[in-house]
C-alpha atoms as a PDB file:
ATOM      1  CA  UNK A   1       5.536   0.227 -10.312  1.00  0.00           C
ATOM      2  CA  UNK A   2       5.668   3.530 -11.678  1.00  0.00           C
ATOM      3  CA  UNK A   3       6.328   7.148  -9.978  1.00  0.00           C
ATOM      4  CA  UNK A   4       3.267   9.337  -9.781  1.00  0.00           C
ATOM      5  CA  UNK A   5       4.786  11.846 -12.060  1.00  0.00           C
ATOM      6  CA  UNK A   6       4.977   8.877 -14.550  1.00  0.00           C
ATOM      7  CA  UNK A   7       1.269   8.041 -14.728  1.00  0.00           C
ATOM      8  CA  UNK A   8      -0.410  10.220 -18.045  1.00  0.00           C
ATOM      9  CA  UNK A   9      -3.858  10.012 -17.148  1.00  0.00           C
ATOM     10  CA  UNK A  10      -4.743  12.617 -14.311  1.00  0.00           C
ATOM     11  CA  UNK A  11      -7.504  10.681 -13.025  1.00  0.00           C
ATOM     12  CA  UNK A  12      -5.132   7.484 -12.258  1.00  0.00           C
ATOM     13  CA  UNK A  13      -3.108   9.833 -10.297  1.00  0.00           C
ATOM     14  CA  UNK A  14      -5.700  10.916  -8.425  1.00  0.00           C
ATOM     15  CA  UNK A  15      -6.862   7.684  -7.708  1.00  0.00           C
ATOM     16  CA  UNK A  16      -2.619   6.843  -6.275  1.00  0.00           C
ATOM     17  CA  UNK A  17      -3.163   9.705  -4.343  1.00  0.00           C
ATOM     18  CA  UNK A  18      -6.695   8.821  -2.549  1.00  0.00           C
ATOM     19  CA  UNK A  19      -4.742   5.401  -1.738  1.00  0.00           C
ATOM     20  CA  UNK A  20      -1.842   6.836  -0.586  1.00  0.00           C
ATOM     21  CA  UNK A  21      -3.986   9.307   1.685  1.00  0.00           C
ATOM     22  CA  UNK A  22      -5.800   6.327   3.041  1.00  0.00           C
ATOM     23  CA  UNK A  23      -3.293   3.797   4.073  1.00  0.00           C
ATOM     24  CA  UNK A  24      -5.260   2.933   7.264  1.00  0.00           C
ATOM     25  CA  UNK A  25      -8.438   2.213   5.254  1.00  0.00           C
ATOM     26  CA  UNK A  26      -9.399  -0.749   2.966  1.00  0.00           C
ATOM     27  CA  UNK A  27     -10.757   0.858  -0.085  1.00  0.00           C
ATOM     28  CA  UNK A  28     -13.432  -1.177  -2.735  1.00  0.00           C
ATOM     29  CA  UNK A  29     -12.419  -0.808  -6.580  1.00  0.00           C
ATOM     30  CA  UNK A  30     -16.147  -0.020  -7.059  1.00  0.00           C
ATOM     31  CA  UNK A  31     -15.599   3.513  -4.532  1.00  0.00           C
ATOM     32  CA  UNK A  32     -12.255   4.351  -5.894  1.00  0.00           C
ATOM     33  CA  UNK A  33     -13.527   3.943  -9.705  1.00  0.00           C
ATOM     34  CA  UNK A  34     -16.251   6.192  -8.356  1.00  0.00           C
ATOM     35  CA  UNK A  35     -13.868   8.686  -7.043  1.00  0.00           C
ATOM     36  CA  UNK A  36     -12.082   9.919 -10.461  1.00  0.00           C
ATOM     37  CA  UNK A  37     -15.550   9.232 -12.113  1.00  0.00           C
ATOM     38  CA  UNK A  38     -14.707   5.771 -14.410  1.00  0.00           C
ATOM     39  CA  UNK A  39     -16.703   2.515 -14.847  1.00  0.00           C
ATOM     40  CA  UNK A  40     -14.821  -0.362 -12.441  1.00  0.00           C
ATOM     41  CA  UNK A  41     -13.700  -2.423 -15.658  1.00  0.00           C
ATOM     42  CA  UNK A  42     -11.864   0.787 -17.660  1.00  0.00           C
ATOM     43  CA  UNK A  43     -10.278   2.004 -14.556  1.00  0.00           C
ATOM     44  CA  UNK A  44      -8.605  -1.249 -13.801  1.00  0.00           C
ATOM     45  CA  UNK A  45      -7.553  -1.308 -17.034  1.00  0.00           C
ATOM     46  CA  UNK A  46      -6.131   2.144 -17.605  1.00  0.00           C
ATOM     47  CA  UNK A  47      -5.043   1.491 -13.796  1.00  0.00           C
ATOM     48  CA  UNK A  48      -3.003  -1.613 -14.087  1.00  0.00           C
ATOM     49  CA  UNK A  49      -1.498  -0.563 -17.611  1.00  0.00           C
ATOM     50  CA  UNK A  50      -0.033   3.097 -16.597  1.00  0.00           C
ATOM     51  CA  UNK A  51       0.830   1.852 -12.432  1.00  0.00           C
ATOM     52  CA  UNK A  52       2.491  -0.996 -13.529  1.00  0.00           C
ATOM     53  CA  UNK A  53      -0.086  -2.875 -10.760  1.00  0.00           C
ATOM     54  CA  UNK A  54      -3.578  -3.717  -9.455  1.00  0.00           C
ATOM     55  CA  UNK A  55      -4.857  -0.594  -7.359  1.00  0.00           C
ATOM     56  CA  UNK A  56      -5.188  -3.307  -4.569  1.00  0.00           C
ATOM     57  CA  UNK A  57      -1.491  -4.051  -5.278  1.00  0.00           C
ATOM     58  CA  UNK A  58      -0.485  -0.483  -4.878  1.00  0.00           C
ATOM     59  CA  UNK A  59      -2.116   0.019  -1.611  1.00  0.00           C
ATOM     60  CA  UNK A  60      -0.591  -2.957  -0.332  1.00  0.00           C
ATOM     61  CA  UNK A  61       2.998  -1.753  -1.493  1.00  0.00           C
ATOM     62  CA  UNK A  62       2.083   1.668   0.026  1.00  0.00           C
ATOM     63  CA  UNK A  63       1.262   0.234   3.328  1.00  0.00           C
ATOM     64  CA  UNK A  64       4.070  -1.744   3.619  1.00  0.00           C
ATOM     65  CA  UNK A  65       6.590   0.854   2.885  1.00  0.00           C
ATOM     66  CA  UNK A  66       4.772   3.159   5.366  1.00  0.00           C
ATOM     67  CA  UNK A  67       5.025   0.115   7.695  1.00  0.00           C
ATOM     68  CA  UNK A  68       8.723  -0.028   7.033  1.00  0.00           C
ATOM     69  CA  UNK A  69       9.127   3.574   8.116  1.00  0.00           C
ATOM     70  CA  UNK A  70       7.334   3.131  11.331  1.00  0.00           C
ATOM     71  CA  UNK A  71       9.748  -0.220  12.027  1.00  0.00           C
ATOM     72  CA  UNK A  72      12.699   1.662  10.948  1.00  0.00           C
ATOM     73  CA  UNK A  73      11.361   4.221  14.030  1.00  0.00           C
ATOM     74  CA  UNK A  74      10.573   1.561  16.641  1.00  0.00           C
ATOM     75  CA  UNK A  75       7.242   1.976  16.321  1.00  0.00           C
ATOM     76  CA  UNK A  76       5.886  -1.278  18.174  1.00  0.00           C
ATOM     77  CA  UNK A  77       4.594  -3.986  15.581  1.00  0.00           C
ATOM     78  CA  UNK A  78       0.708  -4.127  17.047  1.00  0.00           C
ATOM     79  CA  UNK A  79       0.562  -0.548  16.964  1.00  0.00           C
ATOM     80  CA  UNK A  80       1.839  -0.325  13.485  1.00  0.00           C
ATOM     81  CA  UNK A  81      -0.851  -3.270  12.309  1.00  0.00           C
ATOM     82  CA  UNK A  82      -3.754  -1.389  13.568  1.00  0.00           C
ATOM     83  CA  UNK A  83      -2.339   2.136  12.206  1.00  0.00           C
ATOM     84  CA  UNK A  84      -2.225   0.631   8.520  1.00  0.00           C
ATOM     85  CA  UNK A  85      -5.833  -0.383   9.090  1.00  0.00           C
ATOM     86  CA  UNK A  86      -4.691  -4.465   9.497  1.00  0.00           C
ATOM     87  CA  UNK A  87      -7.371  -6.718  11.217  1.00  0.00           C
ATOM     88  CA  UNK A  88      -5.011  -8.052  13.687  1.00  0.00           C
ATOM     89  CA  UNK A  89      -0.963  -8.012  13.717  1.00  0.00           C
ATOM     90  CA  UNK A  90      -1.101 -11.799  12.578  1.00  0.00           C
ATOM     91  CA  UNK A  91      -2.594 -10.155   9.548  1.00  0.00           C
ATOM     92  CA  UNK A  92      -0.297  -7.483   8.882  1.00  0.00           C
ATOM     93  CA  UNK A  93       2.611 -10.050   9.236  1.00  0.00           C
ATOM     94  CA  UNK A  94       1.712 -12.306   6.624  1.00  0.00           C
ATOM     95  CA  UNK A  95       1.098  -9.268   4.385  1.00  0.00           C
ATOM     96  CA  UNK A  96       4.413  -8.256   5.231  1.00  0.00           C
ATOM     97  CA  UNK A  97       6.198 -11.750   4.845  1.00  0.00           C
ATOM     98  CA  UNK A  98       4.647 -11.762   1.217  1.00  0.00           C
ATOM     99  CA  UNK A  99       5.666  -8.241   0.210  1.00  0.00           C
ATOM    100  CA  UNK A 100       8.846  -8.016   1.410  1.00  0.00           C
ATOM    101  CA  UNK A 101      10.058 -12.056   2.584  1.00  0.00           C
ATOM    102  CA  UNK A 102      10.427 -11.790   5.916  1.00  0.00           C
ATOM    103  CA  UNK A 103       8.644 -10.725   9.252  1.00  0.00           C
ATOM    104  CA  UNK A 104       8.154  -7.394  10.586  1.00  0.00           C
ATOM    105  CA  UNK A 105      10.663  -8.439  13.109  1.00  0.00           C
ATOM    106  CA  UNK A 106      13.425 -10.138  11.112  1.00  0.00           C
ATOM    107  CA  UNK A 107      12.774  -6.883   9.282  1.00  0.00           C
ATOM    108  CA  UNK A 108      13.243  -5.194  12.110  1.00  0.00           C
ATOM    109  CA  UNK A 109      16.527  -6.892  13.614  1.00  0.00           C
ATOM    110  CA  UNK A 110      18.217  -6.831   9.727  1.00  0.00           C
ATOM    111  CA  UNK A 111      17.418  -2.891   9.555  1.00  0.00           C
ATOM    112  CA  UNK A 112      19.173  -2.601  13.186  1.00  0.00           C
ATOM    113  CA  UNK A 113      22.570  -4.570  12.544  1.00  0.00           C
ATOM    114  CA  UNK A 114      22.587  -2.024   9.337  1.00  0.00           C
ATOM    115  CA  UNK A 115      22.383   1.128  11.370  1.00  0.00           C
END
């Protein structure tokens, strides 16, 4: 995945930024292709090739790093689910385990013995 200051097209970062401003919200290809004013099928193409990633990908990866973070504070794990816009905390964990490879709370307990 690339840095925003990486992606050439303006409108692609725009669209990084709209996800990255809505971490708690799921967000349709069809409104985000809207938002920086594209047809659905040329911006996931222009998407995918300068990112590096799906736009679906990318907010995932964003909302797992921000889920990190809140971890990393203590943030309790149910709270954090339902901040990041996850249906349930059962949710959120498997999106986590996927993402990163373990629970929120291995996660957790590893990030702990490191501090």
């Amino acid at each position: 995945i690339k840095l925003l200051d990486e992606i050439p097209d303006e409108r692609i970062r725009d669209a990084m930024h709209f996800l990255s401003n809505n971490l708690e919200n799921s967000v349709s290809i069809e409104a985000l292709a809207k938002q920086v004013n594209m047809s659905q099928y040329h911006f996931m193409r222009m998407f995918k090739a300068q990112a590096g990633t799906s736009p679906a990908r990318y907010h995932t990866l964003l909302r797992i790093e921000k889920a990190k973070q809140l971890l990393e504070r203590k943030q309790d794990i149910v709270d954090i689910a339902y901040d990041l816009g996850y249906s349930s905390q059962s949710h959120f964990s498997n999106v986590f385990v996927k993402t990163v490879g373990v629970t929120p709370r291995k996660y957790l307990q590893q990030h702990a013995k490191l501090n």
